[in-house]
Structures are given as C-alpha cells and as structure tokens.
C-alpha atoms as a PDB file:
ATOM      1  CA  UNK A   1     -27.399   8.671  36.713  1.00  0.00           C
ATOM      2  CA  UNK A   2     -24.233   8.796  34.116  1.00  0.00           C
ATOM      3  CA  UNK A   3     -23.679  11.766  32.544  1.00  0.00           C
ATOM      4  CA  UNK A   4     -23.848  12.270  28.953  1.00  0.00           C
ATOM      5  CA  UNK A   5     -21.297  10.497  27.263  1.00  0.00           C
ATOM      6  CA  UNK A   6     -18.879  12.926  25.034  1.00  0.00           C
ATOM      7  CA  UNK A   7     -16.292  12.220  22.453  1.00  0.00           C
ATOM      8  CA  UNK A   8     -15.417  11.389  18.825  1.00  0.00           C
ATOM      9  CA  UNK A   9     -15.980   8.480  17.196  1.00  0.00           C
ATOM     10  CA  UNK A  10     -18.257   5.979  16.727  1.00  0.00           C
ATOM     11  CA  UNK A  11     -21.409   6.268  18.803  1.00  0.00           C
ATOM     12  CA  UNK A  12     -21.938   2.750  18.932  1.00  0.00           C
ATOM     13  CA  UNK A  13     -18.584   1.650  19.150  1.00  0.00           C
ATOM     14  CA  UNK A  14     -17.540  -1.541  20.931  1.00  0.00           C
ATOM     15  CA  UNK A  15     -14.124  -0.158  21.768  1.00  0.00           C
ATOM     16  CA  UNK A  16     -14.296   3.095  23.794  1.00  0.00           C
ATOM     17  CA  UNK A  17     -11.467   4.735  25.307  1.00  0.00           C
ATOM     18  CA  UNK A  18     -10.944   7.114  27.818  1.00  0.00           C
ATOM     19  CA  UNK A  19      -8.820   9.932  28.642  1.00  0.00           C
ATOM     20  CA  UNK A  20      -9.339  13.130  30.857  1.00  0.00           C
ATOM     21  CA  UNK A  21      -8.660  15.923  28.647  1.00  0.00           C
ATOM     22  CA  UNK A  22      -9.995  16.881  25.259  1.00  0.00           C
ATOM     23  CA  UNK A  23      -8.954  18.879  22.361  1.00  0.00           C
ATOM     24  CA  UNK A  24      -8.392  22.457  22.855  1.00  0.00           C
ATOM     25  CA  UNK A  25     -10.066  23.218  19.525  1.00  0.00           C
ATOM     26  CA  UNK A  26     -13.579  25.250  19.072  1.00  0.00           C
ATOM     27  CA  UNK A  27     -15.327  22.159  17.166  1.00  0.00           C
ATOM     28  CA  UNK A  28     -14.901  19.957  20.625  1.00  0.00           C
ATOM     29  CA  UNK A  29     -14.543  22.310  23.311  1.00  0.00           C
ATOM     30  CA  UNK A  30     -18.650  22.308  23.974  1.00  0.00           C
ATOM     31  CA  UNK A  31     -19.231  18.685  22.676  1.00  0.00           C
ATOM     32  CA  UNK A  32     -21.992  16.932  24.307  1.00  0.00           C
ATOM     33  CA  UNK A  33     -22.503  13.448  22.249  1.00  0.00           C
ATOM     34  CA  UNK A  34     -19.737  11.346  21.019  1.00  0.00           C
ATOM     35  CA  UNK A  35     -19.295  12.919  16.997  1.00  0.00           C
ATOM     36  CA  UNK A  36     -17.538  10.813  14.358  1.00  0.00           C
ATOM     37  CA  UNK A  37     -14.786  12.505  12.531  1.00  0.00           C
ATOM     38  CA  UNK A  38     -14.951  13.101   9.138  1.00  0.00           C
ATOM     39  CA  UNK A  39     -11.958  13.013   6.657  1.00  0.00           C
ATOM     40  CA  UNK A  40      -9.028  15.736   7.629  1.00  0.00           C
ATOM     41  CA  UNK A  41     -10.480  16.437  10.771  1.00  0.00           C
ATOM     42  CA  UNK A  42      -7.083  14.569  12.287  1.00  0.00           C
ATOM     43  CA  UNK A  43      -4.693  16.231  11.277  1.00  0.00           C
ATOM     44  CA  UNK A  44      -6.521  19.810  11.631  1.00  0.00           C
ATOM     45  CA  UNK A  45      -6.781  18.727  15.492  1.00  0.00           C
ATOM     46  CA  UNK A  46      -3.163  17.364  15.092  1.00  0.00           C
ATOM     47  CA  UNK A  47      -2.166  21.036  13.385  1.00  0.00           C
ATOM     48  CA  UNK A  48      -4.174  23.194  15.757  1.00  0.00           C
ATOM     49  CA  UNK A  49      -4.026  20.823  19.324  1.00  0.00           C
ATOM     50  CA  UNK A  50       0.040  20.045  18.855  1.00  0.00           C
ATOM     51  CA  UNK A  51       1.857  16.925  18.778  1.00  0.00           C
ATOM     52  CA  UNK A  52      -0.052  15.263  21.790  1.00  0.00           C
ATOM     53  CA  UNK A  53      -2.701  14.808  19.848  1.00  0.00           C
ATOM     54  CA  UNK A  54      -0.925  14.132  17.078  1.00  0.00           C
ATOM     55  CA  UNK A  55       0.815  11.314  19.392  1.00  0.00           C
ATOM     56  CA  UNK A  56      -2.839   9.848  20.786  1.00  0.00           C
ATOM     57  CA  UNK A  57      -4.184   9.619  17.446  1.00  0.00           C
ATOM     58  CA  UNK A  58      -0.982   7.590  15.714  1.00  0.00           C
ATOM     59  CA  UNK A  59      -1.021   5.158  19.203  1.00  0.00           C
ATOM     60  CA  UNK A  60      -4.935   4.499  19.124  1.00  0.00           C
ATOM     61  CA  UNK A  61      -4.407   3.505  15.038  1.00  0.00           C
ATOM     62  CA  UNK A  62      -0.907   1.075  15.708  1.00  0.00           C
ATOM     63  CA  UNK A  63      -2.847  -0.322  18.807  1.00  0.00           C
ATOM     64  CA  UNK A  64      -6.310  -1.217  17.049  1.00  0.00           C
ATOM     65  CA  UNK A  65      -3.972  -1.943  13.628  1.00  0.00           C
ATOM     66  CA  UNK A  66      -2.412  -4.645  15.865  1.00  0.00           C
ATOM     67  CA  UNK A  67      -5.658  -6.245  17.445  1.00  0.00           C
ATOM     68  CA  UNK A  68      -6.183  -9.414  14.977  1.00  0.00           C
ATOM     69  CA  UNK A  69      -9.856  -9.336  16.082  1.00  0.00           C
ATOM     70  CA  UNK A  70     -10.373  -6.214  15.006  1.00  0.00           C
ATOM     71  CA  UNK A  71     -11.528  -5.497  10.922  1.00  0.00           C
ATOM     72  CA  UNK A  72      -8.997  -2.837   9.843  1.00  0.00           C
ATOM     73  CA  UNK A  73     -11.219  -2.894   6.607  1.00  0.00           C
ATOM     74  CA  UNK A  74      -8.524  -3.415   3.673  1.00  0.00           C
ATOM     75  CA  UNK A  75      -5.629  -0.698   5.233  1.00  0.00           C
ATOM     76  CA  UNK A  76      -2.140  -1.528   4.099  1.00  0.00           C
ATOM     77  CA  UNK A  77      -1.020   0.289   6.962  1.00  0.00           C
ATOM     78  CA  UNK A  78      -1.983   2.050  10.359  1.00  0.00           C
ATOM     79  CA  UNK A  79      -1.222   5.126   9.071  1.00  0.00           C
ATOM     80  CA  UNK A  80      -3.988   4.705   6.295  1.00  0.00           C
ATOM     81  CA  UNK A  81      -6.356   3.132   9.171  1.00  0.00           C
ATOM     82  CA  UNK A  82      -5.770   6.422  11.033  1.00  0.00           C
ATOM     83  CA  UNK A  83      -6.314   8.694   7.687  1.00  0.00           C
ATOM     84  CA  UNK A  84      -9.281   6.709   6.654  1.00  0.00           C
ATOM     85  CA  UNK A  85     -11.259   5.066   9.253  1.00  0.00           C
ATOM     86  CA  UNK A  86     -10.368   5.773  13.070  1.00  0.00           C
ATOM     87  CA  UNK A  87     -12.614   7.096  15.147  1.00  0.00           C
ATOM     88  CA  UNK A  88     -15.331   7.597  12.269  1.00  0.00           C
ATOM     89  CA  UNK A  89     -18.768   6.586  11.712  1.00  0.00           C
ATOM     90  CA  UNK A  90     -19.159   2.729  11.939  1.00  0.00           C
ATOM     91  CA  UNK A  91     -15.374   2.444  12.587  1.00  0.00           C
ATOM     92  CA  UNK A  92     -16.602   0.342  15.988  1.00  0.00           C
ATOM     93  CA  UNK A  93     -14.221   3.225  17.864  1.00  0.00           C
ATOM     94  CA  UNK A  94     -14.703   6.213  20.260  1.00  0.00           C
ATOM     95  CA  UNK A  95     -12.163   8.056  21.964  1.00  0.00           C
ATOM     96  CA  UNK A  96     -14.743   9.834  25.154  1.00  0.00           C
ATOM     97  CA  UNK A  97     -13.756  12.663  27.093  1.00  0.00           C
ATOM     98  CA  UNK A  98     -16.652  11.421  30.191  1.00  0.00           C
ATOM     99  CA  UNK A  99     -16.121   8.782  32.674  1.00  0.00           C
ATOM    100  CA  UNK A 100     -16.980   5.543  31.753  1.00  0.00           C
ATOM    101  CA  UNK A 101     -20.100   3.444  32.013  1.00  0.00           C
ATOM    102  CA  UNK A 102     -18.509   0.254  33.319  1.00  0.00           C
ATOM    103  CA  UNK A 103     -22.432  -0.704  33.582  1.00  0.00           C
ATOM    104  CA  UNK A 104     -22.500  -1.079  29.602  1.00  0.00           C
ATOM    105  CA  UNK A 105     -21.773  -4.111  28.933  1.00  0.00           C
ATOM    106  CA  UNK A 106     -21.338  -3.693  24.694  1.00  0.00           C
ATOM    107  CA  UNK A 107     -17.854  -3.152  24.141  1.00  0.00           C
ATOM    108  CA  UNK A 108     -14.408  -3.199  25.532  1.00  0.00           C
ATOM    109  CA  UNK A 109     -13.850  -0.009  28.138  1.00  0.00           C
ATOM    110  CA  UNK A 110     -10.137   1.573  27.521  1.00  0.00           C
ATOM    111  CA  UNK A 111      -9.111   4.158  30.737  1.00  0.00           C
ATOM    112  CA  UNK A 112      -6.201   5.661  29.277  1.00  0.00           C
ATOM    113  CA  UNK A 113      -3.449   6.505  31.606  1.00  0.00           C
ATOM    114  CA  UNK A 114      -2.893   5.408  35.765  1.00  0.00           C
ATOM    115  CA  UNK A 115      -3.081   8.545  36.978  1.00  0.00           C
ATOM    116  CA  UNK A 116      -6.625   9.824  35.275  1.00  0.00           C
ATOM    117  CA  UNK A 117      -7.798   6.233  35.951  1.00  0.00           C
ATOM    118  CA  UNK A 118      -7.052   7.128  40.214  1.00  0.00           C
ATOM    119  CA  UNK A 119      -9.702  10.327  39.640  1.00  0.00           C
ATOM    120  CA  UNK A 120     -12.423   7.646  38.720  1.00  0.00           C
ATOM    121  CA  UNK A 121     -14.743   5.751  40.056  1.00  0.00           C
ATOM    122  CA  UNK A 122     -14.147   2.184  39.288  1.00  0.00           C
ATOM    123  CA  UNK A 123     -15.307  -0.909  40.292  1.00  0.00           C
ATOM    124  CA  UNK A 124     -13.681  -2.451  43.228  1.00  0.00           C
ATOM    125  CA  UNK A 125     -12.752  -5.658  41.026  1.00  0.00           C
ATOM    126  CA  UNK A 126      -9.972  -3.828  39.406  1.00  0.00           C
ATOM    127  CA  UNK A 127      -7.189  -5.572  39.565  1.00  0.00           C
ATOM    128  CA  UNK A 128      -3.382  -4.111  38.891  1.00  0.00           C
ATOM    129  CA  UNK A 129      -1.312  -6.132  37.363  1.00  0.00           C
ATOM    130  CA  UNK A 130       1.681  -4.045  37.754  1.00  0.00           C
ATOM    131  CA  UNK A 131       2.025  -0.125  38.346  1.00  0.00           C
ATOM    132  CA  UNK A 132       0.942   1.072  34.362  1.00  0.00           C
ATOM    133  CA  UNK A 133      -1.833  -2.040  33.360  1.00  0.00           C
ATOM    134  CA  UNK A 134      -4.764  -2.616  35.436  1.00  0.00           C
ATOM    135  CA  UNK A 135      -7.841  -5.053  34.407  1.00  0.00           C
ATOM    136  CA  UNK A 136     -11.542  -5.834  35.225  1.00  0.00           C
ATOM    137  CA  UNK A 137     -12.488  -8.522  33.040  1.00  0.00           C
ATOM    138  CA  UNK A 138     -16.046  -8.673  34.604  1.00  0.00           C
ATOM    139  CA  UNK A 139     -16.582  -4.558  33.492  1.00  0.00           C
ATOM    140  CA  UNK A 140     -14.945  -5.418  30.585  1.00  0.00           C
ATOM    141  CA  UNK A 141     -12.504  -2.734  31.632  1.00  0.00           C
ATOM    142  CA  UNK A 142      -8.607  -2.035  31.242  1.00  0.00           C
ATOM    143  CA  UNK A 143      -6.424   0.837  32.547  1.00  0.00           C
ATOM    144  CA  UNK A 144      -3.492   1.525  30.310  1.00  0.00           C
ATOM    145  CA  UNK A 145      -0.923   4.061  30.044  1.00  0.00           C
ATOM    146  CA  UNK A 146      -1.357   7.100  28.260  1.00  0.00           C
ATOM    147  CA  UNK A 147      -1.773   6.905  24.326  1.00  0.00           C
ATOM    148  CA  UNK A 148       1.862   8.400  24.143  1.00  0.00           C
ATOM    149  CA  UNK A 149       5.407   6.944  22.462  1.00  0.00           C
ATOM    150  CA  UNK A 150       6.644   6.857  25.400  1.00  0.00           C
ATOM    151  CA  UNK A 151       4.390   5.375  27.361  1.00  0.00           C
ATOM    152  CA  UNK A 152       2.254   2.820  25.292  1.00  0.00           C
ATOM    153  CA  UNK A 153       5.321   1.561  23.266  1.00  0.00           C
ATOM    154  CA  UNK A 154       4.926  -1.161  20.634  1.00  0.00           C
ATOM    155  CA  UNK A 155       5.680  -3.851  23.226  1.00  0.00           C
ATOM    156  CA  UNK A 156       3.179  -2.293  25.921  1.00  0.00           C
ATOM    157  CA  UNK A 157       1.076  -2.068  22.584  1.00  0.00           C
ATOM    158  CA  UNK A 158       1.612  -6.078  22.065  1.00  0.00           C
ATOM    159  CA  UNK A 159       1.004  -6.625  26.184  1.00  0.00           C
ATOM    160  CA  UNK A 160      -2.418  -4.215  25.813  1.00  0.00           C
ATOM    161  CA  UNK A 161      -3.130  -6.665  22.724  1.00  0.00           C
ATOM    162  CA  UNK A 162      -2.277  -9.964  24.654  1.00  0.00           C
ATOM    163  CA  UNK A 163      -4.788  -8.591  27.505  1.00  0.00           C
ATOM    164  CA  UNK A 164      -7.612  -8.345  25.706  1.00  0.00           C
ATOM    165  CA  UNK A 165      -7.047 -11.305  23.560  1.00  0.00           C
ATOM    166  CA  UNK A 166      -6.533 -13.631  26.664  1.00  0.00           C
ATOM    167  CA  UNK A 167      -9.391 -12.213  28.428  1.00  0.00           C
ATOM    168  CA  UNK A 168     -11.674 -12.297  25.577  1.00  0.00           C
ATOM    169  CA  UNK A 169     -12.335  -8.660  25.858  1.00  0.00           C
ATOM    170  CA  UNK A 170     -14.207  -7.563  22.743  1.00  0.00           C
ATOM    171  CA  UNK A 171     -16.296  -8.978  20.341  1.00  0.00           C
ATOM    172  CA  UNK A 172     -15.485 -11.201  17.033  1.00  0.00           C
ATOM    173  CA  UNK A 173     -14.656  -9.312  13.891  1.00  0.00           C
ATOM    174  CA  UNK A 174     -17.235  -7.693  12.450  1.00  0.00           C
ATOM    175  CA  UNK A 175     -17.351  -8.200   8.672  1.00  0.00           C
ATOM    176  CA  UNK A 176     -15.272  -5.366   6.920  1.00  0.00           C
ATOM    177  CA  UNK A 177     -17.032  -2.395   4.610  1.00  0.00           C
END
C-alpha cells in the first residue's frame, strides 16, 4: 500500500513532480494531502525557505511555460505563470514531497534530481539515457536533475521538453480558464 501522497498543488494534477525534501516552513512541515497554494504563498516560502526554493519554484514555471502542450492560461510570461497559477487549484500541477505512484497512470510522473531518484523504488524499465535524464515511458515516468539554475538549465529545460513531447508523455491541452 502507497502512502499518502503529500505536496502542493493541484490534487488532481496530470503533471506531478517529485523531490525529497520539503519546505522548512510551519504551513508544510506536517502536510499530509497535496494543498494548492493560494496567491503570495510563493514568495512567503521563497522569503522564509531561502533562495532554493525560490530557485525550484522559478525552474518548475520556465519548464511548464515552455511545454507547448501545456495551457499556460493567457500569461505573458513565466514569471506571471509562477505568480498566478503554478502549483494552484486546477493548475493541472503538484510538486509532492512522497514517493511516487508509478501505478497511476493519469499524468506525467517528474523525479526530480539523480541522486533522490537512486533512494526510490522504481520500476526496473527505467532507462538512463545519460548520467542526469532517465525515462520510463511505460510508468509514464522521467528522472531529471534537480529544479536548480544550475542544473536544469534552459537547454536541459528544452531536452526535458523534447522528452516528453517525443514520448507523448502527458495529455493534450486542456482548454484554458
């Protein structure tokens, strides 16, 4: 049996990412459910979390900003998209502190970072495709590097892009509201 599935976001998103750690911030520290964000809530785990977060949040916006599949519902820019509509309710996004449920088929499954991806249990069909991008198109499942500058750049954001679009990882645009 899975454990409960924690995080913010969407709770019926169809893109769900994963990462290892979670905010060091009272609101999230006993989170049990995945919990949309609601406006501000960003940048007060930006302010009181540091510039990590800061960093995961701005990456997770330019990367779903850049997936043409995705509705970025009327945002000039991914900074707006981040301010107004990642990771809350009905923004199709989740960003989960739990292991994933490569057994749920609805949505694309994100494992951010090699190294947190190595403490996991996941399917044997993973294949690596070099030593930072890993892929399971069966599960539905990518490993990428870490939502950081440095490590998902804007080309690694364009190869994370080209991945799921050649694989036909995630679902047709949704109409945007």
């Amino acid at each position: 049996m899975m454990p409960e599935t924690s995080g913010l976001g969407d709770p019926l998103a169809h893109v769900k990412v994963y990462m290892g750690n979670r905010p060091d911030f009272a609101d999230f520290l006993n989170i049990y459910s995945v919990r949309p964000l609601q406006k501000g809530e960003i940048n007060s785990i930006s302010n009181a979390c540091g510039n990590g977060w800061r960093k995961v949040f701005n990456v997770y916006a330019k990367f779903i900003y850049a997936l043409p599949s995705f509705p970025q519902n009327g945002e000039a820019d991914w900074q707006s998209f981040r301010d107004n509509k990642l990771l809350r309710e009905g923004s199709g996004l989740s960003l989960l502190f739990s292991p994933p449920d490569v057994s749920d088929q609805n949505g694309l499954h994100i494992v951010m970072g090699k190294h947190y991806s190595l403490s996991l249990d996941l399917p044997d069909s993973l294949l690596w495709l070099d030593h930072e991008f890993a892929i399971d198109p069966q599960h539905k499942l990518i490993v990428c590097p870490y939502f950081d500058y440095r490590q998902l750049s804007n080309a690694k954001i364009i190869r994370l892009v080209e991945l799921i679009q050649t694989h036909a990882l995630i679902m047709p645009s949704k109409t945007a509201g």
